[in-house]
N, C-alpha and C. Protein backbone atom coordinates (compact mmCIF):
# COMPACT_ATOMS: atom_id res chain seq x y z
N UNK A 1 20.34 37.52 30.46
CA UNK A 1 20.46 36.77 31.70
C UNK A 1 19.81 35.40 31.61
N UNK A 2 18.46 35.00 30.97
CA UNK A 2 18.08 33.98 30.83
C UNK A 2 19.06 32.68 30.01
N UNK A 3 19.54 33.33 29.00
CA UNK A 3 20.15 32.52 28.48
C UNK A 3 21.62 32.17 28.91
N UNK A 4 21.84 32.93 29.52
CA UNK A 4 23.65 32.99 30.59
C UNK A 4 22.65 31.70 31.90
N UNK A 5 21.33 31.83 31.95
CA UNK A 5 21.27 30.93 33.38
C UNK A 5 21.23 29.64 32.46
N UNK A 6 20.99 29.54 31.24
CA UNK A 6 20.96 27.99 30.43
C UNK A 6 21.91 27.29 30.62
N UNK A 7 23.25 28.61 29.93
CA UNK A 7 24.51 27.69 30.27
C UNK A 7 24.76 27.61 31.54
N UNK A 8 24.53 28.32 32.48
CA UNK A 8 25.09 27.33 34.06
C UNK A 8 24.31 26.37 34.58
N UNK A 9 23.11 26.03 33.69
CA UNK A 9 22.25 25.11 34.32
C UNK A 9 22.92 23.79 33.21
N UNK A 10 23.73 24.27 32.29
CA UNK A 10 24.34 23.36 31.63
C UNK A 10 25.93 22.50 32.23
N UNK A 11 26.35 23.63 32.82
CA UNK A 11 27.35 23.54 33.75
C UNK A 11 27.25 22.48 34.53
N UNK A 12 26.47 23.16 35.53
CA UNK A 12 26.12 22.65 36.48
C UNK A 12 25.58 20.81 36.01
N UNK A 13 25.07 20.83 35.14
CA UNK A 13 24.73 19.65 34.81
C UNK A 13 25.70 18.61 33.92
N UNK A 14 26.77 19.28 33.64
CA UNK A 14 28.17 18.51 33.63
C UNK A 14 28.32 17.88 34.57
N UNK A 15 28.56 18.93 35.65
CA UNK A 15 29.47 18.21 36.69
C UNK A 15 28.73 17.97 37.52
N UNK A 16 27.29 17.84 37.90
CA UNK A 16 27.34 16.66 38.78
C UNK A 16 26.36 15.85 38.44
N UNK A 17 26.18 15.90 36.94
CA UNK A 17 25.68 14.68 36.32
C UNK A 17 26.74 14.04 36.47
N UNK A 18 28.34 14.23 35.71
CA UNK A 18 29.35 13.01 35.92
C UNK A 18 29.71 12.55 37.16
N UNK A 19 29.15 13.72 38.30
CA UNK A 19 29.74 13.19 40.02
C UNK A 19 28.25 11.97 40.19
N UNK A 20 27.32 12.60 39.80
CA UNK A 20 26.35 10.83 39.88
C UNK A 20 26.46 10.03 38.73
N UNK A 21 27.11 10.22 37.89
CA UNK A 21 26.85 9.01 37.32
C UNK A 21 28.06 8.26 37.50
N UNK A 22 29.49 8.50 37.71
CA UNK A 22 30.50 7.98 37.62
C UNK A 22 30.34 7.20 39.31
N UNK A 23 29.77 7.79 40.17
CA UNK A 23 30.19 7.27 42.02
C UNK A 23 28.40 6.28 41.89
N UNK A 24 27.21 6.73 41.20
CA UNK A 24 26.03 6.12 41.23
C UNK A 24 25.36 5.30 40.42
N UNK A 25 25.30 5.83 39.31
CA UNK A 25 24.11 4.91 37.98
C UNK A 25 24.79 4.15 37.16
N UNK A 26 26.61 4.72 36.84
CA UNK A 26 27.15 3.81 35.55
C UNK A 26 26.59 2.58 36.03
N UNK A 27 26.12 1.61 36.08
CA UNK A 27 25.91 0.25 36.47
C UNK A 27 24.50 0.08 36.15
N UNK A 28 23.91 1.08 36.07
CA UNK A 28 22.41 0.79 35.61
C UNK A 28 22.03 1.39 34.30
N UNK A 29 23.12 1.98 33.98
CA UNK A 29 22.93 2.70 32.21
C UNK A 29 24.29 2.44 31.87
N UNK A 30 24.98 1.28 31.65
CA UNK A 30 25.94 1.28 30.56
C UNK A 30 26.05 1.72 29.19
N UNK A 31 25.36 2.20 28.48
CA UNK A 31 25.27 2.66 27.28
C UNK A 31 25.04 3.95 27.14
N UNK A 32 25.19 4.65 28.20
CA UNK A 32 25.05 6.23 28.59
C UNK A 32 26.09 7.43 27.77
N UNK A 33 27.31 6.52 27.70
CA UNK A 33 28.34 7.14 27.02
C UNK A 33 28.22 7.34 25.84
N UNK A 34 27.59 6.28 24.90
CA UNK A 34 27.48 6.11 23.49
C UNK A 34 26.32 7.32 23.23
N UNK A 35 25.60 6.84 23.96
CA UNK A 35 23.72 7.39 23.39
C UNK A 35 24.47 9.31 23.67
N UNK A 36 25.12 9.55 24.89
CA UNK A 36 25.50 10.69 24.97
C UNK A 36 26.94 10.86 23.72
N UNK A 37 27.38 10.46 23.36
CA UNK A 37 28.52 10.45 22.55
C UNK A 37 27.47 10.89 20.77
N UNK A 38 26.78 10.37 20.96
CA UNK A 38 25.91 9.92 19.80
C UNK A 38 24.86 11.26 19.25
N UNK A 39 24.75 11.94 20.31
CA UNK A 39 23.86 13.63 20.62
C UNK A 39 24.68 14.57 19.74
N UNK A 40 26.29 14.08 20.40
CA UNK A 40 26.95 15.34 20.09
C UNK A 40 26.77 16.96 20.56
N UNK A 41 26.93 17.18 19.92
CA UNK A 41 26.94 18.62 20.12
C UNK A 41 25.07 19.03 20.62
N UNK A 42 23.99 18.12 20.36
CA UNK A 42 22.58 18.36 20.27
C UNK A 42 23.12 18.15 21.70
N UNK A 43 23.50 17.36 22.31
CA UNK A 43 23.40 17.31 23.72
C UNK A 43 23.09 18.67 24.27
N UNK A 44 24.31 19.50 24.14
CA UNK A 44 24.70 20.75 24.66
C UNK A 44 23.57 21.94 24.60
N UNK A 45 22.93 21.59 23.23
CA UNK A 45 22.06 22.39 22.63
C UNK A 45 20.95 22.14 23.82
N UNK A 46 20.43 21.08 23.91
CA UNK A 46 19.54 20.10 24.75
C UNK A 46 19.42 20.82 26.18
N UNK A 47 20.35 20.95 26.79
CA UNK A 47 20.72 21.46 28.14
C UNK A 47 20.57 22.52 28.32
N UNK A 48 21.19 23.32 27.22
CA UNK A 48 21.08 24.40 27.82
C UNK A 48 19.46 25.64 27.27
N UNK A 49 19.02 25.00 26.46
CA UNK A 49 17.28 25.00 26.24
C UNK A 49 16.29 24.51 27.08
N UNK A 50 16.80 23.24 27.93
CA UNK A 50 16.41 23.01 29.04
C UNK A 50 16.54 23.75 29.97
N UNK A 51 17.70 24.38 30.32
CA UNK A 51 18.06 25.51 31.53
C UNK A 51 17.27 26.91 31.12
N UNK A 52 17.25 27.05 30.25
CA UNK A 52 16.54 28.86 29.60
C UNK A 52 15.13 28.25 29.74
N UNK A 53 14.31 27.30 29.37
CA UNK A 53 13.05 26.67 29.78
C UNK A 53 12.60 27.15 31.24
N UNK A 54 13.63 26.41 31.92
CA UNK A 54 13.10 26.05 33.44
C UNK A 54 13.54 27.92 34.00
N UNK A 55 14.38 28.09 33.59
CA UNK A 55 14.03 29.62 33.94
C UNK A 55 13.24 30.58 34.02
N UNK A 56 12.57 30.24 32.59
CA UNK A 56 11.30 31.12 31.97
C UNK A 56 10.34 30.62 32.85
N UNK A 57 10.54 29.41 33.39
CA UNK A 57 8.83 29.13 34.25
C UNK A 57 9.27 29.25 35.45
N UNK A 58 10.08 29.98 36.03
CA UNK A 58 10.13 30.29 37.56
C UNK A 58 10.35 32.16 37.51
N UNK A 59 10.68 32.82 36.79
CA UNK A 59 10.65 33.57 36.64
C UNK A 59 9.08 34.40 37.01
N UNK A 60 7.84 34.49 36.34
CA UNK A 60 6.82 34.69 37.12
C UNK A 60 6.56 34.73 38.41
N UNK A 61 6.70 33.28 39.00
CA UNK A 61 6.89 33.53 40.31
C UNK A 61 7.92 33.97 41.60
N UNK A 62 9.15 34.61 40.68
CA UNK A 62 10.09 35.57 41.10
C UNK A 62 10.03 36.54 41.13
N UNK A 63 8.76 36.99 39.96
CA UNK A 63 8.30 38.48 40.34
C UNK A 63 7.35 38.88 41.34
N UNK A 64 6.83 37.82 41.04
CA UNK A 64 5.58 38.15 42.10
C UNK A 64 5.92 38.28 43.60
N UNK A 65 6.87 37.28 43.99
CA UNK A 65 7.40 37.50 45.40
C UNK A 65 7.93 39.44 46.22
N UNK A 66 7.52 39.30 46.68
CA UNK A 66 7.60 40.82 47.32
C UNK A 66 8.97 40.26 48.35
N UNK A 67 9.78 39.75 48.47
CA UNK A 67 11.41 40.02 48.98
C UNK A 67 12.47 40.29 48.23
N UNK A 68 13.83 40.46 49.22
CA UNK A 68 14.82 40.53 48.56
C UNK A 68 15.18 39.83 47.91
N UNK A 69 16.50 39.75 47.24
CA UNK A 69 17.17 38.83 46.29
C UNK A 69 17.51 37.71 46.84
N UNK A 70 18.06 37.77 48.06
CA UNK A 70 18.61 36.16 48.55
C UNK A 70 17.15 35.42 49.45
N UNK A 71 16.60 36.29 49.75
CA UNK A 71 14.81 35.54 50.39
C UNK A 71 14.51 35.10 49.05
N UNK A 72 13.97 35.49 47.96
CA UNK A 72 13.57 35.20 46.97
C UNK A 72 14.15 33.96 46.39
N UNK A 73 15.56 34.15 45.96
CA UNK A 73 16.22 32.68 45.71
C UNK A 73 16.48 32.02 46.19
N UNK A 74 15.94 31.83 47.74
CA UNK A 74 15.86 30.73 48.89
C UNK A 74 14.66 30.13 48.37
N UNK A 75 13.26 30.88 48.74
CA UNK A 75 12.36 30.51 48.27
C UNK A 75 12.28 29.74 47.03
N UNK A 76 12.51 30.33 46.10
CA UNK A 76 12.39 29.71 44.65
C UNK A 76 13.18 28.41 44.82
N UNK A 77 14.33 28.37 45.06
CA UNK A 77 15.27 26.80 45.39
C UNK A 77 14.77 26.04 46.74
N UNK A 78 13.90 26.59 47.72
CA UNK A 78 13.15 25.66 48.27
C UNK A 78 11.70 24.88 47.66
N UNK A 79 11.15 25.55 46.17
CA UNK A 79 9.61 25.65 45.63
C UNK A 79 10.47 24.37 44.86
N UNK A 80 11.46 24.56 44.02
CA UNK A 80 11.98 23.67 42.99
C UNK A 80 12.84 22.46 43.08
N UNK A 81 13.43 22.53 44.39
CA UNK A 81 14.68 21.39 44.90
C UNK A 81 13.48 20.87 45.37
């Protein structure tokens, strides 16, 4: 499960990294394409080690919470957003 939440935190960071960067930032990072073009495949790697990361450190305090599943992942996405 940790590593299935990497890739949707990888997902997720497709698409609405390209929904802000294409409607927000292209204009303040023109070279975003290259430097990301340039990763390759490390990009992917990047992301989704980042997503299994940030999992592993909220996880603790998912156990500890004494609610249900959707109280709990309210909480946790109110502690982290």
């Amino acid at each position: 499960m940790v590593v299935i939440s990497g890739v949707v935190y990888a997902l997720a960071y497709l698409v609405f990294g390209a929904i802000t960067y294409f409607f927000f930032t292209r204009a303040y990072y023109p070279d975003a394409v290259g430097t990301a073009q340039r990763l390759g495949l490390w990009l992917w790697a990047i992301q989704i080690g980042r997503g299994v990361l940030m999992t592993l450190a909220v996880l603790p305090a998912i156990y500890t919470l004494r609610l249900g599943r959707w109280q709990a992942a309210l909480a946790i996405g109110a502690l982290t957003g």
